[in-house]
C-alpha atoms as a PDB file:
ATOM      1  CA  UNK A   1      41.429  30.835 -20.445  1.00  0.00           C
ATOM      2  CA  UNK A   2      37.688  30.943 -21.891  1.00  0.00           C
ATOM      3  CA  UNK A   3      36.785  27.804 -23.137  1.00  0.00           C
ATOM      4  CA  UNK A   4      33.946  28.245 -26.036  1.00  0.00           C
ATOM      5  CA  UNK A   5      32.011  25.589 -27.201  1.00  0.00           C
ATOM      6  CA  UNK A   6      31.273  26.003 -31.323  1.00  0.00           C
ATOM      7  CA  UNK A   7      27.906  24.225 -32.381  1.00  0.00           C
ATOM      8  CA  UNK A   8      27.560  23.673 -36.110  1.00  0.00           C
ATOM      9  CA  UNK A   9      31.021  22.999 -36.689  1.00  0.00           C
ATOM     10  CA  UNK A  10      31.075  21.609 -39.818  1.00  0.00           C
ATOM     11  CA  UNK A  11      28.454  23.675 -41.174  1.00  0.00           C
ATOM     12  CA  UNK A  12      28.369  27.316 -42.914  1.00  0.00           C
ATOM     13  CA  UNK A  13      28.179  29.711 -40.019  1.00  0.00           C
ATOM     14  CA  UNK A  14      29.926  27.360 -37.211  1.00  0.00           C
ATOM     15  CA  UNK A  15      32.665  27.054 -39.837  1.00  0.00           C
ATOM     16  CA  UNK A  16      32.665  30.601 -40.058  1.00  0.00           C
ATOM     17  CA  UNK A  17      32.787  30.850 -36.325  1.00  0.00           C
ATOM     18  CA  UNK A  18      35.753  28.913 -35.862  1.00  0.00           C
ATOM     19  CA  UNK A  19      37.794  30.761 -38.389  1.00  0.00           C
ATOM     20  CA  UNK A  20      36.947  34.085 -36.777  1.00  0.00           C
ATOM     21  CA  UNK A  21      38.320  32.377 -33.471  1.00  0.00           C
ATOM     22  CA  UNK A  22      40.994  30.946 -34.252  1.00  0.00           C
ATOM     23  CA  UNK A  23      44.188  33.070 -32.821  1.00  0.00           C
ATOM     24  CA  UNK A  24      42.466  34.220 -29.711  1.00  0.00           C
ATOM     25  CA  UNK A  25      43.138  33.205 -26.799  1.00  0.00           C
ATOM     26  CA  UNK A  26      40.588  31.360 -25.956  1.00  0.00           C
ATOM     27  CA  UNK A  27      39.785  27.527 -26.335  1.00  0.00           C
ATOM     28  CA  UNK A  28      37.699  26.229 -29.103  1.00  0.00           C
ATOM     29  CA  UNK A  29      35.482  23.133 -28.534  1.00  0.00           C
ATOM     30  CA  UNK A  30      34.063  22.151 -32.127  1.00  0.00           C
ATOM     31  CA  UNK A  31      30.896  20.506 -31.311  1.00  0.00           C
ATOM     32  CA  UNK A  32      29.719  18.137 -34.285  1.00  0.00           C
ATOM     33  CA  UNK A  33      27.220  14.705 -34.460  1.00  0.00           C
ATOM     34  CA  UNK A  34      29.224  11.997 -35.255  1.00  0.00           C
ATOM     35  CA  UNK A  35      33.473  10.808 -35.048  1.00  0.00           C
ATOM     36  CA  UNK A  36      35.310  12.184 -37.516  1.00  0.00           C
ATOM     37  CA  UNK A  37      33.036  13.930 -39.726  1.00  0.00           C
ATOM     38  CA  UNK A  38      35.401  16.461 -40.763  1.00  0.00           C
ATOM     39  CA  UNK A  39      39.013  17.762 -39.907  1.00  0.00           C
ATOM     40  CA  UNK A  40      38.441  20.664 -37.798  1.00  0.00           C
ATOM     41  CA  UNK A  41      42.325  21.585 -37.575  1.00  0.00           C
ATOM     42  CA  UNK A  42      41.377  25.076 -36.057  1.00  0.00           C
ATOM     43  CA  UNK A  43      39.402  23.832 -32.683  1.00  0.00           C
ATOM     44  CA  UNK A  44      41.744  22.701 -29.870  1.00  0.00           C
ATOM     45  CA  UNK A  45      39.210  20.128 -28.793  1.00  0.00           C
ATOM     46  CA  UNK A  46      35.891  18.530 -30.629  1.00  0.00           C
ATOM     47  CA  UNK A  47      33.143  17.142 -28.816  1.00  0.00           C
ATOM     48  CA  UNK A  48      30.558  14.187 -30.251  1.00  0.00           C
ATOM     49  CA  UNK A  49      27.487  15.278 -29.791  1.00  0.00           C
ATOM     50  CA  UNK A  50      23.918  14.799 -31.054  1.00  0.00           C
ATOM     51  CA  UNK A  51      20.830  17.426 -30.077  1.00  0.00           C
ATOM     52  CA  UNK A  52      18.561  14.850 -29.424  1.00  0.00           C
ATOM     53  CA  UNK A  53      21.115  12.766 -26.854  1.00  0.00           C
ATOM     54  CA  UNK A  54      20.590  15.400 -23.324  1.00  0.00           C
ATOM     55  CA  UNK A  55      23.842  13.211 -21.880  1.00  0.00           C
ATOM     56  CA  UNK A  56      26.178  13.837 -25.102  1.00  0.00           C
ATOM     57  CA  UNK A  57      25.217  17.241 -24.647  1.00  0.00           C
ATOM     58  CA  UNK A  58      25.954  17.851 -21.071  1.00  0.00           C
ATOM     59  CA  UNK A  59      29.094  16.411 -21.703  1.00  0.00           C
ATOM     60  CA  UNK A  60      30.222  18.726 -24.881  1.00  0.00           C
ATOM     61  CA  UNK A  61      28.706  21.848 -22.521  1.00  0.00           C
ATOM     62  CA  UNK A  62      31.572  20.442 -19.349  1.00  0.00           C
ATOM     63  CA  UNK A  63      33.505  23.563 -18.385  1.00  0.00           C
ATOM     64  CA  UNK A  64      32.289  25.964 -21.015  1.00  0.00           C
ATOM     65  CA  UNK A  65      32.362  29.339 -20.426  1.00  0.00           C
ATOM     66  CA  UNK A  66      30.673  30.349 -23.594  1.00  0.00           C
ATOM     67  CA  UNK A  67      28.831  28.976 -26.799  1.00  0.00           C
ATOM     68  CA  UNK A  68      27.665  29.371 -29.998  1.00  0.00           C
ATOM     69  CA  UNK A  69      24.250  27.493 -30.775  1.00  0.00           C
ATOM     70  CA  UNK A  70      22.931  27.025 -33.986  1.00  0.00           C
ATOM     71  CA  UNK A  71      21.093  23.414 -35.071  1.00  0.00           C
ATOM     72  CA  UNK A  72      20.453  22.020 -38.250  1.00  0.00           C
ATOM     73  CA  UNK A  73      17.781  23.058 -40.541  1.00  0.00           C
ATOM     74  CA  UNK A  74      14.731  20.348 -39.623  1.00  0.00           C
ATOM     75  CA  UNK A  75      11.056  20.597 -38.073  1.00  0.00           C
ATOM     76  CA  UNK A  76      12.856  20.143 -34.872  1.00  0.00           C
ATOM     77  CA  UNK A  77      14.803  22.817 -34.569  1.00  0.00           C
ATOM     78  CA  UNK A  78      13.707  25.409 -31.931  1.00  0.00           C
ATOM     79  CA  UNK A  79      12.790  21.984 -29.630  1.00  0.00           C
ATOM     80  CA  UNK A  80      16.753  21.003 -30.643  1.00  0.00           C
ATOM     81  CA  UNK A  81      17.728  24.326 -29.480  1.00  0.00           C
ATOM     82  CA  UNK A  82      15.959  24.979 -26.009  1.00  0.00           C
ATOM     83  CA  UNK A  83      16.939  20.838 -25.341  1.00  0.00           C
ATOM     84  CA  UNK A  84      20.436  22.898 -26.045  1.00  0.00           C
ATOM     85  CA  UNK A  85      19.803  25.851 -23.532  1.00  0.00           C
ATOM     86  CA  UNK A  86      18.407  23.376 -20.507  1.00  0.00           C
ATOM     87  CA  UNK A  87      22.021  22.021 -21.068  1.00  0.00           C
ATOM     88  CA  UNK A  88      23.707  24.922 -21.053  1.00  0.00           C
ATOM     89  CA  UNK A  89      21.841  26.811 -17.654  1.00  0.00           C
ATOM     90  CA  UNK A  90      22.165  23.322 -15.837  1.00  0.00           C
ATOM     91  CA  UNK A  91      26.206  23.289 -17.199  1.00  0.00           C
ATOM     92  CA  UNK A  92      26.315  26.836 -15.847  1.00  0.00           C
ATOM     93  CA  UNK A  93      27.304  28.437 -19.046  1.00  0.00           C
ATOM     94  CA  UNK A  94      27.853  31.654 -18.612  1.00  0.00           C
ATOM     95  CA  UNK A  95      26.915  32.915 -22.188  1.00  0.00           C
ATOM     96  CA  UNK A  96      25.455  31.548 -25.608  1.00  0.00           C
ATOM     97  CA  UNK A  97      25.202  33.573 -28.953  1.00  0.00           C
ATOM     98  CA  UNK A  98      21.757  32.287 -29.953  1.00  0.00           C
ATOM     99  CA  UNK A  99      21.728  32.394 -33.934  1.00  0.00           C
ATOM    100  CA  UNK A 100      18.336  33.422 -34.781  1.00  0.00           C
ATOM    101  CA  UNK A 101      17.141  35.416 -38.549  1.00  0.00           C
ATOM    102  CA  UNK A 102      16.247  38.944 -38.781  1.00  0.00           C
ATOM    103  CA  UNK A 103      12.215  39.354 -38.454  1.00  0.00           C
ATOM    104  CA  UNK A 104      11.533  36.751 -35.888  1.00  0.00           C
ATOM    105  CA  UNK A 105       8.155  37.398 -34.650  1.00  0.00           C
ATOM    106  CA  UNK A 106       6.066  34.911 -33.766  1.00  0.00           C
ATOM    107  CA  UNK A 107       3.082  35.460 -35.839  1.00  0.00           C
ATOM    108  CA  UNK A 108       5.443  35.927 -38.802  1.00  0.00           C
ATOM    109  CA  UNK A 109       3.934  33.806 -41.684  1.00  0.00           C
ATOM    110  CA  UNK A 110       7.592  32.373 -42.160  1.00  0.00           C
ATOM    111  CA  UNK A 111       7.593  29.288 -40.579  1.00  0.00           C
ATOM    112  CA  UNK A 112      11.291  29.904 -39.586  1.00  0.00           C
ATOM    113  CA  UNK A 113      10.718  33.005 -38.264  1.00  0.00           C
ATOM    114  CA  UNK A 114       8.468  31.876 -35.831  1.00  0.00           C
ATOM    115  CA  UNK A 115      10.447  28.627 -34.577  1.00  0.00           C
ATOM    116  CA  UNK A 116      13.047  31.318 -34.540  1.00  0.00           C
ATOM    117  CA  UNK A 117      10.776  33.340 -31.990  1.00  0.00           C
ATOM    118  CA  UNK A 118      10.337  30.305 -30.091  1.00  0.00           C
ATOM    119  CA  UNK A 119      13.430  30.093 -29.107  1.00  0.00           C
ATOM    120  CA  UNK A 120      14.287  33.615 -28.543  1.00  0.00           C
ATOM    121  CA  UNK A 121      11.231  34.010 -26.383  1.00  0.00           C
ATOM    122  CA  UNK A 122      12.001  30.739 -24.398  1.00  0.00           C
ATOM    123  CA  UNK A 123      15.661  32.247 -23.869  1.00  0.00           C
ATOM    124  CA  UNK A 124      14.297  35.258 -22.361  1.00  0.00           C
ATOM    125  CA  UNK A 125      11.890  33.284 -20.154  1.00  0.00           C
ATOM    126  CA  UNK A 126      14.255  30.428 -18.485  1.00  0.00           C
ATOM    127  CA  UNK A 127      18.369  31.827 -18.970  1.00  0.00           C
ATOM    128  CA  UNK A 128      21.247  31.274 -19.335  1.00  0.00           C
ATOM    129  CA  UNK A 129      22.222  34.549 -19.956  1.00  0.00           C
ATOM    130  CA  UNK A 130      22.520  34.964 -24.452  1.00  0.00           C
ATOM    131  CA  UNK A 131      22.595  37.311 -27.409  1.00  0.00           C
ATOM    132  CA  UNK A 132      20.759  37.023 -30.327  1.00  0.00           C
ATOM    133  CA  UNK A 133      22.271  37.400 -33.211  1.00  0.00           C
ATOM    134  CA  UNK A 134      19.657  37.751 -36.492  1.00  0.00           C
ATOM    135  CA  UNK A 135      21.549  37.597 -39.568  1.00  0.00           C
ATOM    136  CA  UNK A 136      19.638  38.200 -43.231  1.00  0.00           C
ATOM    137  CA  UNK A 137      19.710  36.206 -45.892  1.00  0.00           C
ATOM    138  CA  UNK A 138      23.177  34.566 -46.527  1.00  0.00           C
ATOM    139  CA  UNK A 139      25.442  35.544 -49.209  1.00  0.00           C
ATOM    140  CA  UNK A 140      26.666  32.031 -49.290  1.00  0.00           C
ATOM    141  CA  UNK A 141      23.324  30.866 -49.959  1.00  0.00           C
ATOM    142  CA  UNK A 142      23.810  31.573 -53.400  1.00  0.00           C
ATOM    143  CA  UNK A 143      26.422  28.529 -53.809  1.00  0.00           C
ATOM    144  CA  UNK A 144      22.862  26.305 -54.182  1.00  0.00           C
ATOM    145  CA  UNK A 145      23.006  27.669 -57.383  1.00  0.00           C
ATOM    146  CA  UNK A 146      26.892  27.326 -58.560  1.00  0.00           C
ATOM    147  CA  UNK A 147      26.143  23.822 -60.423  1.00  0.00           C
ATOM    148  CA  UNK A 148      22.976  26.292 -62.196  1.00  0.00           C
ATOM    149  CA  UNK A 149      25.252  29.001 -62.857  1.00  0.00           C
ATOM    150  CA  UNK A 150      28.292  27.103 -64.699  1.00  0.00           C
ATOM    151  CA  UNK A 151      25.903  24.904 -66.756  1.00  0.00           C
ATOM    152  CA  UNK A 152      23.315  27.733 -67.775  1.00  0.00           C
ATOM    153  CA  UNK A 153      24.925  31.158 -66.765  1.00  0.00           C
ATOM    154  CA  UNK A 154      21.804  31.546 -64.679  1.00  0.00           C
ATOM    155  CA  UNK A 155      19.610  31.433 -61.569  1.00  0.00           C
ATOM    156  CA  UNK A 156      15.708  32.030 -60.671  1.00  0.00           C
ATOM    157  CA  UNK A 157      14.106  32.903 -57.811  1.00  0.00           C
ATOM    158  CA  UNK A 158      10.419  34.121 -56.606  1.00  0.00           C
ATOM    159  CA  UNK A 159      12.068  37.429 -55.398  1.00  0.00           C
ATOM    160  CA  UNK A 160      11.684  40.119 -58.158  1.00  0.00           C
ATOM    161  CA  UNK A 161      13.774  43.309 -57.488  1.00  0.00           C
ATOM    162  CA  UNK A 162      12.943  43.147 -54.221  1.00  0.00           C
ATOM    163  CA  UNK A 163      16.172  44.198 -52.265  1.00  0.00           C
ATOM    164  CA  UNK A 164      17.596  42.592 -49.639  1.00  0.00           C
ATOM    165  CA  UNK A 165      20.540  43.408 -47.072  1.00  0.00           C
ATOM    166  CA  UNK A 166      22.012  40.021 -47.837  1.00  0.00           C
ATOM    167  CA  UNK A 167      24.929  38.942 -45.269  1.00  0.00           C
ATOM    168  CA  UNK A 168      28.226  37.248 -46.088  1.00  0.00           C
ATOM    169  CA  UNK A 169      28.488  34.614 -43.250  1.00  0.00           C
ATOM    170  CA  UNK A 170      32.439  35.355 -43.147  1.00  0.00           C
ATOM    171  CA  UNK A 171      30.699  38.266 -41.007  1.00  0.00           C
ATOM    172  CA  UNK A 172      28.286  36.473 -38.917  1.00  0.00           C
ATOM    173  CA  UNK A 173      31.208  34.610 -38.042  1.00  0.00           C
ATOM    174  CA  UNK A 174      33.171  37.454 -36.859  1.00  0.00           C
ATOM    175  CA  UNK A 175      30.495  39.090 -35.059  1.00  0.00           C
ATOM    176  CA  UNK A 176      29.740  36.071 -32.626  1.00  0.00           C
ATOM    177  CA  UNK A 177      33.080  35.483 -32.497  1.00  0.00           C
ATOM    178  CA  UNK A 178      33.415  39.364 -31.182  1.00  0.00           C
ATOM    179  CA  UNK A 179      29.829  38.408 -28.562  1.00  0.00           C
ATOM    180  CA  UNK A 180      31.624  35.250 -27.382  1.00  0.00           C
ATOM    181  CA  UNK A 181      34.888  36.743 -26.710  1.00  0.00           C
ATOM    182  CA  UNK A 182      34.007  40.268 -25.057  1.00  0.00           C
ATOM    183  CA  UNK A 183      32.028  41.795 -22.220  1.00  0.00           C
ATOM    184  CA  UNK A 184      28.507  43.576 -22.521  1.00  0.00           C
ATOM    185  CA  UNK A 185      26.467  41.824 -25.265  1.00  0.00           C
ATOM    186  CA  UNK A 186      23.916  39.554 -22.638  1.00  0.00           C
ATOM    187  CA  UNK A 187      20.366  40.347 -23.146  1.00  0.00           C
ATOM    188  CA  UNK A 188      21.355  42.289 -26.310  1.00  0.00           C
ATOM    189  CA  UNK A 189      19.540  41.203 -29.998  1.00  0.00           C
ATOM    190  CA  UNK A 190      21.804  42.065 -33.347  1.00  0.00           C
ATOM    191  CA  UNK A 191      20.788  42.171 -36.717  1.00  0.00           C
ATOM    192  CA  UNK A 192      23.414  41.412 -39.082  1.00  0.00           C
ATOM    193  CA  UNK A 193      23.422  42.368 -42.774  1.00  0.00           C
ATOM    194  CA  UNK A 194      25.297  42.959 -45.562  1.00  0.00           C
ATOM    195  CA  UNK A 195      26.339  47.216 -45.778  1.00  0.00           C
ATOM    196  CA  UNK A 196      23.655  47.349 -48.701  1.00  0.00           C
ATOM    197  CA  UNK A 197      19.964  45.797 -49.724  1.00  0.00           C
ATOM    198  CA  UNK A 198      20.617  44.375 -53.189  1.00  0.00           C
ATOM    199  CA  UNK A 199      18.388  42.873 -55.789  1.00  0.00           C
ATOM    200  CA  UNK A 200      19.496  39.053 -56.969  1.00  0.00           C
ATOM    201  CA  UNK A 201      19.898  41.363 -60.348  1.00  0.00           C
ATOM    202  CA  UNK A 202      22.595  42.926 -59.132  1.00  0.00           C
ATOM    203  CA  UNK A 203      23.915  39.941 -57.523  1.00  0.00           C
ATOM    204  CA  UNK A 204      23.854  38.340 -61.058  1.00  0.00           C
ATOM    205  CA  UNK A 205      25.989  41.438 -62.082  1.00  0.00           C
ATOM    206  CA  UNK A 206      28.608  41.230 -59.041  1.00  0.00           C
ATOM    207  CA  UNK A 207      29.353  36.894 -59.963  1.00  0.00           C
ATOM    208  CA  UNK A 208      29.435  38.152 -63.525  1.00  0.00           C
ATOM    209  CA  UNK A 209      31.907  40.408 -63.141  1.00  0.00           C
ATOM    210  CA  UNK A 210      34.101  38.335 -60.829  1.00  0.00           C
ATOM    211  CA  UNK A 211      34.041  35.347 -63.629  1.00  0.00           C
ATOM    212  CA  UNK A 212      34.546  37.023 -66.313  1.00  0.00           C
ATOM    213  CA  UNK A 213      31.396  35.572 -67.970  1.00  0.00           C
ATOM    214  CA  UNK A 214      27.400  36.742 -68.157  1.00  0.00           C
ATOM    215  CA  UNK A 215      25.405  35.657 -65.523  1.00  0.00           C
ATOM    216  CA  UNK A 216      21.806  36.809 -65.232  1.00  0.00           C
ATOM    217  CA  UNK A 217      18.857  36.455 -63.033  1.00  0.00           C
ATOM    218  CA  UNK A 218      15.216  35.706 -63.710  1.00  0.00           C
ATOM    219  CA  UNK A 219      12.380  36.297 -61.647  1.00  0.00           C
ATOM    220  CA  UNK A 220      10.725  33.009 -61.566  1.00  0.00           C
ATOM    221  CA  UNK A 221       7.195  31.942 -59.847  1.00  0.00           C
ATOM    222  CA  UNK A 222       6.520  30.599 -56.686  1.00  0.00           C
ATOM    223  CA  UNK A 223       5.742  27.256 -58.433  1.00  0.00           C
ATOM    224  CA  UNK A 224       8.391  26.886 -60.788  1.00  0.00           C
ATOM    225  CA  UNK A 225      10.945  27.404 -58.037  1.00  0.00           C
ATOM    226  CA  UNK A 226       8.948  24.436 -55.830  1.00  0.00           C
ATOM    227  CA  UNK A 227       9.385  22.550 -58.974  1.00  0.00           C
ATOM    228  CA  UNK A 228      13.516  22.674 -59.133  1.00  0.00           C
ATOM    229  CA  UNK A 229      13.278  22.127 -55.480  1.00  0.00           C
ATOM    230  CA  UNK A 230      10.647  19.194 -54.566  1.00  0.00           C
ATOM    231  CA  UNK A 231      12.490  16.018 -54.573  1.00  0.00           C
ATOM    232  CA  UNK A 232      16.052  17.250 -53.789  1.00  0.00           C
ATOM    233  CA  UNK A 233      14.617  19.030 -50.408  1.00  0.00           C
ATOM    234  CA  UNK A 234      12.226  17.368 -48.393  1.00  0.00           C
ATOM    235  CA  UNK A 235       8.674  19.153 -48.602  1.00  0.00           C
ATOM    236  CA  UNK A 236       8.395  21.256 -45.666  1.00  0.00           C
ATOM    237  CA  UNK A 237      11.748  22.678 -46.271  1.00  0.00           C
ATOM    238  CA  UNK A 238      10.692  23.641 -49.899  1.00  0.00           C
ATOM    239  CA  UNK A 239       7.158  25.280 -48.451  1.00  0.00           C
ATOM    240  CA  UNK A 240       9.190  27.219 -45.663  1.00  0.00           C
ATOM    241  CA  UNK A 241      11.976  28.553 -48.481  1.00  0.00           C
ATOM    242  CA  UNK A 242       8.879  29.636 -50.432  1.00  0.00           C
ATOM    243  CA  UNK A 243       7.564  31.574 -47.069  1.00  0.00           C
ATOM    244  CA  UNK A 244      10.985  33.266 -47.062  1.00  0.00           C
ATOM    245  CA  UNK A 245      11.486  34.425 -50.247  1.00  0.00           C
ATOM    246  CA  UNK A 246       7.788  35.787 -50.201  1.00  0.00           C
ATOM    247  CA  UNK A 247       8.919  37.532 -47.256  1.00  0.00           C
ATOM    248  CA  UNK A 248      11.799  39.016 -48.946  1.00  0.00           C
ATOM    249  CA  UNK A 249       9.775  40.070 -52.205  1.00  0.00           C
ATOM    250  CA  UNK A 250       7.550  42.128 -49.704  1.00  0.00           C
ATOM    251  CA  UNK A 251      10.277  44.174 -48.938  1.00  0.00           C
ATOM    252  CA  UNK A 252      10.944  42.999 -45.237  1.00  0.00           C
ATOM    253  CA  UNK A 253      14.206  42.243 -45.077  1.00  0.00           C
ATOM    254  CA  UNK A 254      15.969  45.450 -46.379  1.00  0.00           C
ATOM    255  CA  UNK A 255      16.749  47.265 -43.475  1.00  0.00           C
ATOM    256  CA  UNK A 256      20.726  47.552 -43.110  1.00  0.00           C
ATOM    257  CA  UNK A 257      22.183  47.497 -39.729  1.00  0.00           C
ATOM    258  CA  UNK A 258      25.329  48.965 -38.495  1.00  0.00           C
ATOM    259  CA  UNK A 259      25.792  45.786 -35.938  1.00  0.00           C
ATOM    260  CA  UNK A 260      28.689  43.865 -38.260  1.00  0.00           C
ATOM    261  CA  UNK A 261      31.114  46.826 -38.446  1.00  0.00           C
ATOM    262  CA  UNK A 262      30.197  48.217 -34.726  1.00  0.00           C
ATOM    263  CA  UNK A 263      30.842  44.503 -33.547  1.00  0.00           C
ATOM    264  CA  UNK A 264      33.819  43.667 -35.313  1.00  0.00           C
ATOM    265  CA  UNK A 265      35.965  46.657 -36.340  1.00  0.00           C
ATOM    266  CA  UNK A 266      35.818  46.434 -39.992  1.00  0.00           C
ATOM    267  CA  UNK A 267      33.007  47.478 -42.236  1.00  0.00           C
ATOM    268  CA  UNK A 268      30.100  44.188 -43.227  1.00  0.00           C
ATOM    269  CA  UNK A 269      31.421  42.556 -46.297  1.00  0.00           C
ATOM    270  CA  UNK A 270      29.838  44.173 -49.955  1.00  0.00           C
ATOM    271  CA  UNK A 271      28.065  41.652 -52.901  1.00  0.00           C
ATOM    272  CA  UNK A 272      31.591  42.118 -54.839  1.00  0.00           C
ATOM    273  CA  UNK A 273      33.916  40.951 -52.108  1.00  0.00           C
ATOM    274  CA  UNK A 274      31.570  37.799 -51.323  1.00  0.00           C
ATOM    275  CA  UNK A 275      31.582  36.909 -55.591  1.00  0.00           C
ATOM    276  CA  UNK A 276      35.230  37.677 -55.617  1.00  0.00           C
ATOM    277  CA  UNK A 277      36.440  35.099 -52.920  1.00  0.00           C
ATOM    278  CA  UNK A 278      33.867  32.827 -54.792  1.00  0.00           C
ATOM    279  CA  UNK A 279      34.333  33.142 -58.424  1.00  0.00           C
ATOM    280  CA  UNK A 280      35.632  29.700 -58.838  1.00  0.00           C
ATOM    281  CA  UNK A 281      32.441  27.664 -57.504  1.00  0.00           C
ATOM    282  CA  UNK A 282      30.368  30.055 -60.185  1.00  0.00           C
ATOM    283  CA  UNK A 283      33.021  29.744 -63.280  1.00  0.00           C
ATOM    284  CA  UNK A 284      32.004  26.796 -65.812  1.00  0.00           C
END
């Protein structure tokens, strides 16, 4: 039986990941940094493990077949991750689903995109064998602003109507799940978005209409948006969100890709579904 190892597993997308596995019949190692961080009642086994500690990390890759790699956000992220790959070729694993974010390049003005790039490139250079999966924007992301939305019946971002082919990470889930558990993805790169680019107008209108109550959107600027952020997030985090979201109000993230529903079977899931199966987090 394949024996995949689940990075991330007590965050959004190696949550998402384990869900979509669960059932198969394969064996799911939840990877996560410290004892008992969470319940993970769908992996079989969990591994301790921190990025920076090569040891705990050639023990959590033992007998893998296949993993999922995704690190926390932090300016040490695509050094985390290739630390993760030397692990993985040495542990002979035979394939990793790389998460990476659509419009890695690396002399993208996104910070993120680059480190992104980094890693994709370094892949490509030095094994093991991957996939890269580049998901947009997540759906989820908009959560941030539940605590915004029940006290004000509101959000802001620097984004205009830009539209963007925002992703629910239910999906992402099921797509590496699909790369991880089937033959013929190595050396392959998938973008994975939502089935339509959407303005946050018109994801104002799709929360409103799952509450029950108005919920609108204003364009804010760059600097008022650093202002609700600076403080909660640490700096460079705040200057690399504003880097993305100028990236998205150029229009460069609104391609839509058939890769969710040609991976997994069932068409990408729309704005309405994702505020549906999260009205409660946005009602007051």
């Amino acid at each position: 039986m394949r024996r995949i190892l689940v990075t991330g597993a007590t965050g959004a997308t190696g949550g998402a990941v384990l869900q979509a596995l669960a059932g198969r019949d394969v064996t799911v190692r939840a990877m996560q940094r410290k004892a008992g961080e969470t319940a993970l009642a769908s992996a079989d086994e969990t591994a301790v493990a921190d990025f920076d500690d090569r040891a705990a990390l050639t023990a959590a890759l033992a007998d893998v077949d296949a993993a999922y790699l995704v690190t926390p956000s932090s300016e040490q992220a695509a050094q985390r991750q290739i630390r993760f790959l030397d692990a993985a070729r040495a542990a002979g694993v035979g394939q990793v689903a790389i998460l990476s974010q659509l419009a890695a390049t690396a002399d993208s003005p996104v910070r993120f995109l680059r480190w992104h790039a980094e890693v994709e490139r370094y892949a490509a250079e030095h094994g093991p064998a991957h996939t890269i999966l580049r998901p947009n924007l997540f759906l989820q992301g908009t959560l941030a602003f539940a605590g915004l939305i029940r006290a004000t019946g509101g959000f802001g971002a620097p984004i205009g109507d830009a539209t963007v082919s925002a992703v629910d990470v239910r999906d992402i889930g099921d797509a590496a799940a699909a790369v991880l558990t089937s033959d013929g993805h190595q050396g392959r790169t998938y973008d994975l978005t939502g089935p339509a680019a959407i303005t946050h107008a018109r994801l104002a209108e799709a929360i409103s209409a799952a509450t029950g109550r108005p919920v609108h959107f204003a364009d804010v600027s760059p600097d008022e948006f650093a202002a609700q952020l600076r403080g909660a997030l640490p700096d460079w985090q705040v200057d690399g969100l504003l880097e993305d979201y100028a990236h998205y109000r150029r229009g460069e993230a609104a391609a839509v890709s058939s890769a969710v529903p040609d991976l997994t079977g069932h068409p990408a899931r729309s704005v309405d579904e994702f505020a549906s199966a999260y009205a409660d987090a946005f009602r007051a």
